[in-house]
Every structure is written in C-alpha cells, then in structure tokens.
C-alpha atoms as a PDB file:
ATOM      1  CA  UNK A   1      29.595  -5.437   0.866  1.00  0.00           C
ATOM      2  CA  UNK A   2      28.900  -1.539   0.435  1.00  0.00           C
ATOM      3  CA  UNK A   3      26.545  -0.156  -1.614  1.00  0.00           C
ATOM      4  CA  UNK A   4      27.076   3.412  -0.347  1.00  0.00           C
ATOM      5  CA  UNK A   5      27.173   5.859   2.532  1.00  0.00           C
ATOM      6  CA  UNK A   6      25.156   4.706   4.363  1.00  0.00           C
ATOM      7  CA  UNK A   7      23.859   1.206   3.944  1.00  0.00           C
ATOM      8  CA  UNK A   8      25.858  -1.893   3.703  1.00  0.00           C
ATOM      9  CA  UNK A   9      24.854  -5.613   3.073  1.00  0.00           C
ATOM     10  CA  UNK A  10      25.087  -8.073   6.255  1.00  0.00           C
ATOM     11  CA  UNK A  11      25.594 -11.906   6.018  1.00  0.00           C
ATOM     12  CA  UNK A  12      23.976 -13.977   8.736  1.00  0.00           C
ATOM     13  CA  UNK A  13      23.588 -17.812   9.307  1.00  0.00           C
ATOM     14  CA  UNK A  14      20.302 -18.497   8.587  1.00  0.00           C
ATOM     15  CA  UNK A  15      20.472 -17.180   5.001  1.00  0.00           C
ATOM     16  CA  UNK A  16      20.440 -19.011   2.035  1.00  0.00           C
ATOM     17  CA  UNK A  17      21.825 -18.929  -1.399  1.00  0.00           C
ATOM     18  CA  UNK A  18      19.331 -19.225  -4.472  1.00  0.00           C
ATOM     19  CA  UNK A  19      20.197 -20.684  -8.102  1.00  0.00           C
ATOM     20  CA  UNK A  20      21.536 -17.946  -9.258  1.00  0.00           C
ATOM     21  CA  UNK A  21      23.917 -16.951  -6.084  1.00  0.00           C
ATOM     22  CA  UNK A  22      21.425 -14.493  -4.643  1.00  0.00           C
ATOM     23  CA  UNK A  23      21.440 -14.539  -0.794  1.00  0.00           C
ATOM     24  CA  UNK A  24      17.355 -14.799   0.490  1.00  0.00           C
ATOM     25  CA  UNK A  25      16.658 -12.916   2.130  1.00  0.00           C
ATOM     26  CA  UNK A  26      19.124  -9.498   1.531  1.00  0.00           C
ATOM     27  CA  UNK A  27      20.364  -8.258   4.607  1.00  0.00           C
ATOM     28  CA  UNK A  28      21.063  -4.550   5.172  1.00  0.00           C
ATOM     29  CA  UNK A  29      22.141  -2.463   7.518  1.00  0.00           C
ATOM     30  CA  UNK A  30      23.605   0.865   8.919  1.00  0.00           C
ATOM     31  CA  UNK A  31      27.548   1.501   7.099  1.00  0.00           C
ATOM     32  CA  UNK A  32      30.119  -0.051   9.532  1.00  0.00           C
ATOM     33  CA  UNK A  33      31.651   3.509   9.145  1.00  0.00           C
ATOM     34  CA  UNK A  34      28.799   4.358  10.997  1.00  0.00           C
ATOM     35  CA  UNK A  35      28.312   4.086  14.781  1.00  0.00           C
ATOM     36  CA  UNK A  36      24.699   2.322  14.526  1.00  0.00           C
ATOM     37  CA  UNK A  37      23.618   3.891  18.399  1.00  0.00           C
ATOM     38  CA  UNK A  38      24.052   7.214  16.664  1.00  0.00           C
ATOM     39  CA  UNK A  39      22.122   6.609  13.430  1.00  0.00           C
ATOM     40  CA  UNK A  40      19.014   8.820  13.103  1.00  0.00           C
ATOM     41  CA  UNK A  41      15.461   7.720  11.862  1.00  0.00           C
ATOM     42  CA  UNK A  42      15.918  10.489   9.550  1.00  0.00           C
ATOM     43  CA  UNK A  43      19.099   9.354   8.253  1.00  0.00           C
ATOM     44  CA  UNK A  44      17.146   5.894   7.243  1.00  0.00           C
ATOM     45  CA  UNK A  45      14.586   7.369   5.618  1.00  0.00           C
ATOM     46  CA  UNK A  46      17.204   9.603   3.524  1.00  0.00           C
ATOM     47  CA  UNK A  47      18.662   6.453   2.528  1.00  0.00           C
ATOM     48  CA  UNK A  48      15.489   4.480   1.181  1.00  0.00           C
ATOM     49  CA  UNK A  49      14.647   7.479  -0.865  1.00  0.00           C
ATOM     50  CA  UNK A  50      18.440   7.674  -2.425  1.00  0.00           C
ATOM     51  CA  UNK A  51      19.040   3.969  -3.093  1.00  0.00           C
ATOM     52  CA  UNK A  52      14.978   3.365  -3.974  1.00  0.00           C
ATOM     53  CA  UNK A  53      16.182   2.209  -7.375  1.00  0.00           C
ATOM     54  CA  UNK A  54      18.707  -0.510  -6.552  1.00  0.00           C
ATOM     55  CA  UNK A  55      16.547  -1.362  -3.182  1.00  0.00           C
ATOM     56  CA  UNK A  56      13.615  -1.935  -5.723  1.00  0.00           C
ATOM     57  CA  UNK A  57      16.212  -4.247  -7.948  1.00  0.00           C
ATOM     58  CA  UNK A  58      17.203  -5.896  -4.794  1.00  0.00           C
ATOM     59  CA  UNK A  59      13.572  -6.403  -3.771  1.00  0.00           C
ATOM     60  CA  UNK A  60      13.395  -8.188  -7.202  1.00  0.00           C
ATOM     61  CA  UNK A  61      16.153 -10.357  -7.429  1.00  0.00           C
ATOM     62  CA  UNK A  62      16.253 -11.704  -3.619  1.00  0.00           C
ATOM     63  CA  UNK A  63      12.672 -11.681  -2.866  1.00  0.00           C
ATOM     64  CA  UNK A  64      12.862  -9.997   0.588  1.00  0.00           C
ATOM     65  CA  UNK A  65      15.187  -7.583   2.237  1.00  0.00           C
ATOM     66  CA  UNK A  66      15.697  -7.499   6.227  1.00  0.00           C
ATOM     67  CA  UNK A  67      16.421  -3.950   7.337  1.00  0.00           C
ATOM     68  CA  UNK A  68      18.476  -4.227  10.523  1.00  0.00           C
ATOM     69  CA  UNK A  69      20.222  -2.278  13.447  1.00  0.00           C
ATOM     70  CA  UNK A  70      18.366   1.021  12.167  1.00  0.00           C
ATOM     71  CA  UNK A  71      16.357   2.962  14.784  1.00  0.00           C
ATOM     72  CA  UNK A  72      12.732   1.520  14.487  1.00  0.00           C
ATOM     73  CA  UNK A  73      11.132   1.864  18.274  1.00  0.00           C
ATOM     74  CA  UNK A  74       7.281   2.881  17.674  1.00  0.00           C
ATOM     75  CA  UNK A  75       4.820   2.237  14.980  1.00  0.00           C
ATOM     76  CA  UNK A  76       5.475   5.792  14.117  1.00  0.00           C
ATOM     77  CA  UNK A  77       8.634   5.070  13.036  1.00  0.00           C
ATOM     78  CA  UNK A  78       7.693   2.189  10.768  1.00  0.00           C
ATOM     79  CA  UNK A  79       4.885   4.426   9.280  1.00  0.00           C
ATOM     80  CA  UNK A  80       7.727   6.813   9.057  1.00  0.00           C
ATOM     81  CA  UNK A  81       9.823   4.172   7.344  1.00  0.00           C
ATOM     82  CA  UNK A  82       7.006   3.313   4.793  1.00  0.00           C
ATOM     83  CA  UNK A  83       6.026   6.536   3.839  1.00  0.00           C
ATOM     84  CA  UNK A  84       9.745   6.743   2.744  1.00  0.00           C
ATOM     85  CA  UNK A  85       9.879   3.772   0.282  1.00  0.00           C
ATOM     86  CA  UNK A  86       6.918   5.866  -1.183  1.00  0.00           C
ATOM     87  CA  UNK A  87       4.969   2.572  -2.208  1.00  0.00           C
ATOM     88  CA  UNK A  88       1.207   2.933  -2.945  1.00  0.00           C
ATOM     89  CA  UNK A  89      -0.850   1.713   0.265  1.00  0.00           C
ATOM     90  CA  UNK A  90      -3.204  -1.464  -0.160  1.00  0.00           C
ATOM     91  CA  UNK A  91      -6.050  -0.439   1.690  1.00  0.00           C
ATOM     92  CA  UNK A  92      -7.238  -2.681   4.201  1.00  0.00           C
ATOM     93  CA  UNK A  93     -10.876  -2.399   3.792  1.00  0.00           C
ATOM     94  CA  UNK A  94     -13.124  -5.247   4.533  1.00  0.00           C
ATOM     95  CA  UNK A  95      -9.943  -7.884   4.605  1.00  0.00           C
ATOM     96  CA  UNK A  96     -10.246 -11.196   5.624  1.00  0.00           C
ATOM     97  CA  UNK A  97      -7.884 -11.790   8.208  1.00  0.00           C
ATOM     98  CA  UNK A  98      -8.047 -10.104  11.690  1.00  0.00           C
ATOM     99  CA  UNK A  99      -5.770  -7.252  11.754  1.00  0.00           C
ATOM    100  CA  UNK A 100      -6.512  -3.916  13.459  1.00  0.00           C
ATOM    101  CA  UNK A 101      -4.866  -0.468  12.398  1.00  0.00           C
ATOM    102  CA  UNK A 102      -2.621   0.923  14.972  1.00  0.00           C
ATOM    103  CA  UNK A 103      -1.424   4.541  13.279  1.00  0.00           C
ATOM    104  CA  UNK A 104      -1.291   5.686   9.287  1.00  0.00           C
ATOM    105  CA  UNK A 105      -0.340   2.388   7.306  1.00  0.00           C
ATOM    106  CA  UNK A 106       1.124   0.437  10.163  1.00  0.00           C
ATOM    107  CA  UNK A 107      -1.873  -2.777  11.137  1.00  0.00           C
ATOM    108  CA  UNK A 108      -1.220  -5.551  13.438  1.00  0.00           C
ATOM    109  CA  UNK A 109      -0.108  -8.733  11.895  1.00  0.00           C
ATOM    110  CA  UNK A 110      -2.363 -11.363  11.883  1.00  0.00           C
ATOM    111  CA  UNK A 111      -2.324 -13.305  15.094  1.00  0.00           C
ATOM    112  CA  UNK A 112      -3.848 -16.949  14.100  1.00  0.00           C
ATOM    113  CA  UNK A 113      -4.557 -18.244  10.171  1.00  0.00           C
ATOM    114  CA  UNK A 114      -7.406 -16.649   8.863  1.00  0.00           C
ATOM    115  CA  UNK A 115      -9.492 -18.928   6.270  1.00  0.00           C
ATOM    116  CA  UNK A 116      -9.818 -16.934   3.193  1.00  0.00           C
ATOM    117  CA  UNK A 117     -13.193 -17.092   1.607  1.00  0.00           C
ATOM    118  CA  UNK A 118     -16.341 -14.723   0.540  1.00  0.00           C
ATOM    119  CA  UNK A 119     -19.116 -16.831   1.321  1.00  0.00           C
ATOM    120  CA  UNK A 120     -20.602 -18.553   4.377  1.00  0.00           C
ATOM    121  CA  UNK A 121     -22.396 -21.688   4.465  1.00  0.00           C
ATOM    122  CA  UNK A 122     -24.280 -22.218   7.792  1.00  0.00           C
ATOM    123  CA  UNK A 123     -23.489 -25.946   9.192  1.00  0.00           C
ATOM    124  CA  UNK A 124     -25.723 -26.290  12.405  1.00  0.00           C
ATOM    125  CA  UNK A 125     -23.898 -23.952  15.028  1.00  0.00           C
ATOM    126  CA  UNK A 126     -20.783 -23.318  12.998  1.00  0.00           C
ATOM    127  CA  UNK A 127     -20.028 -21.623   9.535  1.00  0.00           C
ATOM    128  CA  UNK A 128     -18.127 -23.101   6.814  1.00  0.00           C
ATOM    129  CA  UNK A 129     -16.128 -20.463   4.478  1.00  0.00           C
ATOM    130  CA  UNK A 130     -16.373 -21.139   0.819  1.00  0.00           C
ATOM    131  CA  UNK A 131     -14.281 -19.120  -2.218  1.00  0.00           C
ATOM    132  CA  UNK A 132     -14.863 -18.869  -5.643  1.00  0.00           C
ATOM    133  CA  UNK A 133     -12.273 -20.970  -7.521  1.00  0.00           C
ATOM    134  CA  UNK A 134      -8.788 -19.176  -7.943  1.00  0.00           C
ATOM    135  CA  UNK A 135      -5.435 -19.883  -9.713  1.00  0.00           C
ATOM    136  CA  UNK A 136      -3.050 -21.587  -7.894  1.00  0.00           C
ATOM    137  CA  UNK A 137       0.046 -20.292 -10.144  1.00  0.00           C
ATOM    138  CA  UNK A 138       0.010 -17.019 -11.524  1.00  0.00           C
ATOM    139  CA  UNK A 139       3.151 -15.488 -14.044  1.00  0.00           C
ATOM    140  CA  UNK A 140       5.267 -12.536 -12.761  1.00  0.00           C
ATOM    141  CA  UNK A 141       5.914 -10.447 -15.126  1.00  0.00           C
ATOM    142  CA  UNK A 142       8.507  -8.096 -13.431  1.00  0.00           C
ATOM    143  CA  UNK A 143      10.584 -11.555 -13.093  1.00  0.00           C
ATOM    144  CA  UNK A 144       9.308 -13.498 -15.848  1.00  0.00           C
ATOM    145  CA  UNK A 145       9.158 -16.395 -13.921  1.00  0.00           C
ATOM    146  CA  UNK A 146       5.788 -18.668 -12.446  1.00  0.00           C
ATOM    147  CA  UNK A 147       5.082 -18.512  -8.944  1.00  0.00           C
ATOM    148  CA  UNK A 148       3.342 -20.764  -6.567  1.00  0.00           C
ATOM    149  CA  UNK A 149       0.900 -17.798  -5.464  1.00  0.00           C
ATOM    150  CA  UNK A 150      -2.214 -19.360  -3.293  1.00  0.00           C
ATOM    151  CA  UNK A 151      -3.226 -19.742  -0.184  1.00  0.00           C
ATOM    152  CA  UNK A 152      -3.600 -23.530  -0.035  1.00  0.00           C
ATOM    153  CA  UNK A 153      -1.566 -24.634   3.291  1.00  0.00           C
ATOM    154  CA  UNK A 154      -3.155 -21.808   5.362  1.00  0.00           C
ATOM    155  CA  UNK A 155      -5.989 -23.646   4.093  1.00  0.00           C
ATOM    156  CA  UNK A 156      -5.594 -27.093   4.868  1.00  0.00           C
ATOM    157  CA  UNK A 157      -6.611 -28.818   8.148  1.00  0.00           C
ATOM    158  CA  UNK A 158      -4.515 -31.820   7.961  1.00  0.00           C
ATOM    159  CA  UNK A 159      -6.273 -35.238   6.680  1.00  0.00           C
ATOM    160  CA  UNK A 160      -9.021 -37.199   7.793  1.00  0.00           C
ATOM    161  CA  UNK A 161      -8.705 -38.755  11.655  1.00  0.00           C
ATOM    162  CA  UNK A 162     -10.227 -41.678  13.724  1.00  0.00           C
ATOM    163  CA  UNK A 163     -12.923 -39.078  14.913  1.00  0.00           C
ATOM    164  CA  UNK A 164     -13.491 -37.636  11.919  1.00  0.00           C
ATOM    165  CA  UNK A 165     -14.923 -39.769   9.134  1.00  0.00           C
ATOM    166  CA  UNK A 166     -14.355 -37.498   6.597  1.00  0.00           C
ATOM    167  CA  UNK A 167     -11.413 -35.469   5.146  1.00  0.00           C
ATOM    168  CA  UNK A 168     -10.745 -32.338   7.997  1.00  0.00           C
ATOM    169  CA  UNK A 169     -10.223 -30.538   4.959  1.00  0.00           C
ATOM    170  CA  UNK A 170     -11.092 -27.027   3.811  1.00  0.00           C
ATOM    171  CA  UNK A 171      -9.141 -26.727   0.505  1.00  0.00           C
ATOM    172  CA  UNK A 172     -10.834 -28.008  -2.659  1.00  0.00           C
ATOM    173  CA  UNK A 173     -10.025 -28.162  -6.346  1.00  0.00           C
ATOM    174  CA  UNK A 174     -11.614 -26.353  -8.872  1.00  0.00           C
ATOM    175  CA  UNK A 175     -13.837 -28.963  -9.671  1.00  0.00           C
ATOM    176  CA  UNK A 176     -14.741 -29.574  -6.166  1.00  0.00           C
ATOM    177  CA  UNK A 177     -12.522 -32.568  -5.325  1.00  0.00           C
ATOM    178  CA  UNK A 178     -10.840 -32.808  -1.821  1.00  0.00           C
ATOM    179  CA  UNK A 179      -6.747 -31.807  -2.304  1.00  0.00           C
ATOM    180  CA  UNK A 180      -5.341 -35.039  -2.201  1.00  0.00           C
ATOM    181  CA  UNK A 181      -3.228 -35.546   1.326  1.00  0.00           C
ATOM    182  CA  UNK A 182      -0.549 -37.493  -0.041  1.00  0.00           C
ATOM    183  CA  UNK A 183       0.253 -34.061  -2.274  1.00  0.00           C
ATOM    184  CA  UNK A 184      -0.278 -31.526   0.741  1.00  0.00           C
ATOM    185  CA  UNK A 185       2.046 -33.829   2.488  1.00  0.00           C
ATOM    186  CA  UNK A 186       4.610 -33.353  -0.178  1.00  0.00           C
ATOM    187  CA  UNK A 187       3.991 -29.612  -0.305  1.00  0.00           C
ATOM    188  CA  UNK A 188       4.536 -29.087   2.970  1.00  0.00           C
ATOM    189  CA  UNK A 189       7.664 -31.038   3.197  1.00  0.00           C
ATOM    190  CA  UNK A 190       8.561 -28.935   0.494  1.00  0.00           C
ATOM    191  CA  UNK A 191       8.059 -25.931   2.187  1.00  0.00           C
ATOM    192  CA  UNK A 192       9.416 -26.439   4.965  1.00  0.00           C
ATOM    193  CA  UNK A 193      12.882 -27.531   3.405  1.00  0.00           C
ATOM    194  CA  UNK A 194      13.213 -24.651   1.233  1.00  0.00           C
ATOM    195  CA  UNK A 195      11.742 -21.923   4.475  1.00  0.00           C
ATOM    196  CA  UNK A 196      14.245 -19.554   5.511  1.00  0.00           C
ATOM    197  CA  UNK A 197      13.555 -18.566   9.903  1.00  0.00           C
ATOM    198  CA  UNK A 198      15.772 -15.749  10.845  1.00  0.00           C
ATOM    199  CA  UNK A 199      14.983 -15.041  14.635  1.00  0.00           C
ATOM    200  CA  UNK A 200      13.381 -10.792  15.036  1.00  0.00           C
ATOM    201  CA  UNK A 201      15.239  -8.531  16.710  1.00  0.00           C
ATOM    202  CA  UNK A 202      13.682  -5.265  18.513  1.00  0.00           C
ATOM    203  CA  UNK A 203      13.468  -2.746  15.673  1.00  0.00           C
ATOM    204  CA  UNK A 204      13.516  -5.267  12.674  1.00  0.00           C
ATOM    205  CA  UNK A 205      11.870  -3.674   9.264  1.00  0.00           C
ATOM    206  CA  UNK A 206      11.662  -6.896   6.579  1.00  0.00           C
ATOM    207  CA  UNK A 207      10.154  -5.432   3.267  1.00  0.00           C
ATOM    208  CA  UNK A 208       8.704  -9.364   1.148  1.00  0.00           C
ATOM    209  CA  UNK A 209       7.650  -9.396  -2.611  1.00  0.00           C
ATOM    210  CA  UNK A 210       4.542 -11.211  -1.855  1.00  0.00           C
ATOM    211  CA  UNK A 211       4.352 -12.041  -5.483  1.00  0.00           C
ATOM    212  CA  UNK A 212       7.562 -14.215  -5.303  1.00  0.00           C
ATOM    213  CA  UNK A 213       7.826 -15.409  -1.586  1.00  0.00           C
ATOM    214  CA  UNK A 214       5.659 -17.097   0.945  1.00  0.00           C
ATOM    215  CA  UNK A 215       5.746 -15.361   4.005  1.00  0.00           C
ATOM    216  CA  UNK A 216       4.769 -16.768   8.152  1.00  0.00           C
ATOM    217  CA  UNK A 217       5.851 -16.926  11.931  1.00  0.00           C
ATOM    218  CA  UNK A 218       7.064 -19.359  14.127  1.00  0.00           C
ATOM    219  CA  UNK A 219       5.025 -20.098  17.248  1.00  0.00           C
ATOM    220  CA  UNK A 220       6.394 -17.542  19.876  1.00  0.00           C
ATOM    221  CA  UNK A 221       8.721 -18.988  22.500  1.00  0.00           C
ATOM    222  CA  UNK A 222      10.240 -16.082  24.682  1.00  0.00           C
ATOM    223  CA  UNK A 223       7.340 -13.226  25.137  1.00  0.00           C
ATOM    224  CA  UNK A 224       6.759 -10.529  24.455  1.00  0.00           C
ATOM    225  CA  UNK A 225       6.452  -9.944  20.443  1.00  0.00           C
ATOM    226  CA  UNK A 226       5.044  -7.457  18.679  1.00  0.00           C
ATOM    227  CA  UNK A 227       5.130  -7.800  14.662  1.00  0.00           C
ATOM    228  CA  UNK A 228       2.988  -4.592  12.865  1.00  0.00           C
ATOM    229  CA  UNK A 229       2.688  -5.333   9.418  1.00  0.00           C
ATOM    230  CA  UNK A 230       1.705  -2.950   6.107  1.00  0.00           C
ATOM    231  CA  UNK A 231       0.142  -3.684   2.765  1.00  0.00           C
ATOM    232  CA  UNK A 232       1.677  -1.807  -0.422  1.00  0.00           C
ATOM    233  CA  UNK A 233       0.955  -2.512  -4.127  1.00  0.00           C
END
C-alpha cells in the first residue's frame, strides 16, 4: 500500500491482524519506486517530518511501526532519526535498569531484566528490591481503551521449587500477598500466544507505544547484536 512518495507499507509473515483489521506491528518502508541502496538518511528524515501526522495515527491505531530497508548504520543516524520524529526526550536520569548512553538520545538497551523497585531491604549478603504499590491497569486516553500497563512478568521468578521452601517470588499484591502462580501461569501463556517476534535486520528503526504494547527480546542465537534504544514522552 502507498501512502506517498516516499514511504510505502510492507506485509511480512510474522505479522498479525488485530480486531479491528489493523496489521501489528505496521511495516514501512522506502517507495518501491525507489531504489532502497540509493535512499539517503536525509531523505528519511524528510519523510518522518512530512507524514508525522498520519505516522502519529498509525502509531495509535497499530501500536508499533517497524521502519525498514532505510539507511540506519551508526547511532548517529538513529539520533538523527529521532530528532526527526521531534518527540520530547524522557530523560534517563537515575533509571532503574542498566542502560548506558552512547551519543544524544540513543542508550543501550537493557541487556538482562532489571527488577524495578525504589527501596532496598538488606537480606544477609544480598538485597531484596521493594516498590511502593502501583496500578496494574491504567486507561489510555488517546485510545480510550484499558491497558495491561505493569511490570509484573519481568517481575516474577517462577514458583516455589524443591530447594526453595518458599515462593521464588518477587511480585506482590497490593496488600502484600504472593501473585498467585496458577494466574502468572495463565498470564504468561497469554502472552506468549498473543507476542508478535519479527527477526532484526541491520539498520532496523521500530518506534512502540509503550502505553498500549508490551515490548522484549528473544535470547540471541547468531552473534553479534546490537539493539540502542531511546525514551520519548
């Protein structure tokens, strides 16, 4: 499908198709009119800044929108990229997970699951990581719709085992109570039926509504791979 000069919308295998028809995630890339070895970095950034509107509606309605075959080589080209969509940076100051910055807005993704808490509570020679109680559904008002918007899985350490006599949990409910496994077990199976892995390709630029989608990785299985990522708001 074209949506103008120089983009055009790109079906591949992996996608899927939501209630309402919309593929997840959107795929774009150069115009087939276009010889995609001779597209210029400048030439994508042009684009993002004329089509911003319906990119922004596309954002909304899919969820997440795979840039690909456009010439991305360096993180200066992804800051590049960024700096074109024009989004407000989320400063990463004081963040939880590991990430280091690498040039402008461009950090390194996060290389293992970060626990997400605010306090410590010393247990002998390790530290347990403890959060104040948070919503586990908040209400989107750009899509008027409820989203499952928590960190719970990245949380969870699996149930209790022979060696451990109690649960090898580190998500609680609000009142304190251990998540019951039976219902992580359920979530996850969830997950992982509706999760949508589209193998990266050198020069890959995905752009997620983190208010609508869960995002991850796959455990790498043909090094090297680099993924820089970027916070907006």
């Amino acid at each position: 499908m074209a949506t103008g000069k120089s983009l055009r919308e790109l079906e591949l295998p992996q996608q899927r198709s939501q209630d309402d028809g919309v593929p997840f995630p959107a795929v774009l890339s150069p115009n087939s009119s276009t010889d995609s070895t001779a597209v210029q970095l400048s030439a994508f950034e042009d684009a993002i800044k004329a089509h911003k509107p319906w990119l922004e509606s596309l954002l909304l309605k899919s969820g997440a929108i795979l840039f690909r075959g456009f010439p991305v080589t360096s993180p200066s080209d992804f800051n590049a990229v960024l700096e074109a969509f024009g989004f407000p940076e989320l400063l990463y100051v004081g963040g939880i997970a590991p990430r280091t910055q690498v040039v402008g807005r461009v950090y390194t993704a996060v290389k293992w699951v970060a626990k997400v808490g605010v306090k410590l509570e010393w247990m002998g020679n390790t530290a347990k990581i403890i959060t104040n109680p948070l919503p586990a559904i908040k209400f989107d008002k750009e899509s008027r719709r409820k989203m499952w918007f928590n960190t719970l899985t990245g949380s969870y350490n699996g149930p209790a085992t022979k060696k451990i006599d109690t649960r090898n949990a580190s998500a609680e409910l609000g009142n304190g109570d251990p998540v019951d496994d039976d219902a992580m077990k359920d979530l996850l199976k969830i997950l992982e039926e509706e999760c949508v892995a589209i193998p990266w390709k050198k020069g890959d630029v995905l752009l997620v509504n983190n208010l609508t989608v869960l995002h991850g990785r796959r455990p790498l299985i043909k090094p090297p791979r680099r993924i820089l990522a970027s916070l907006c708001k």
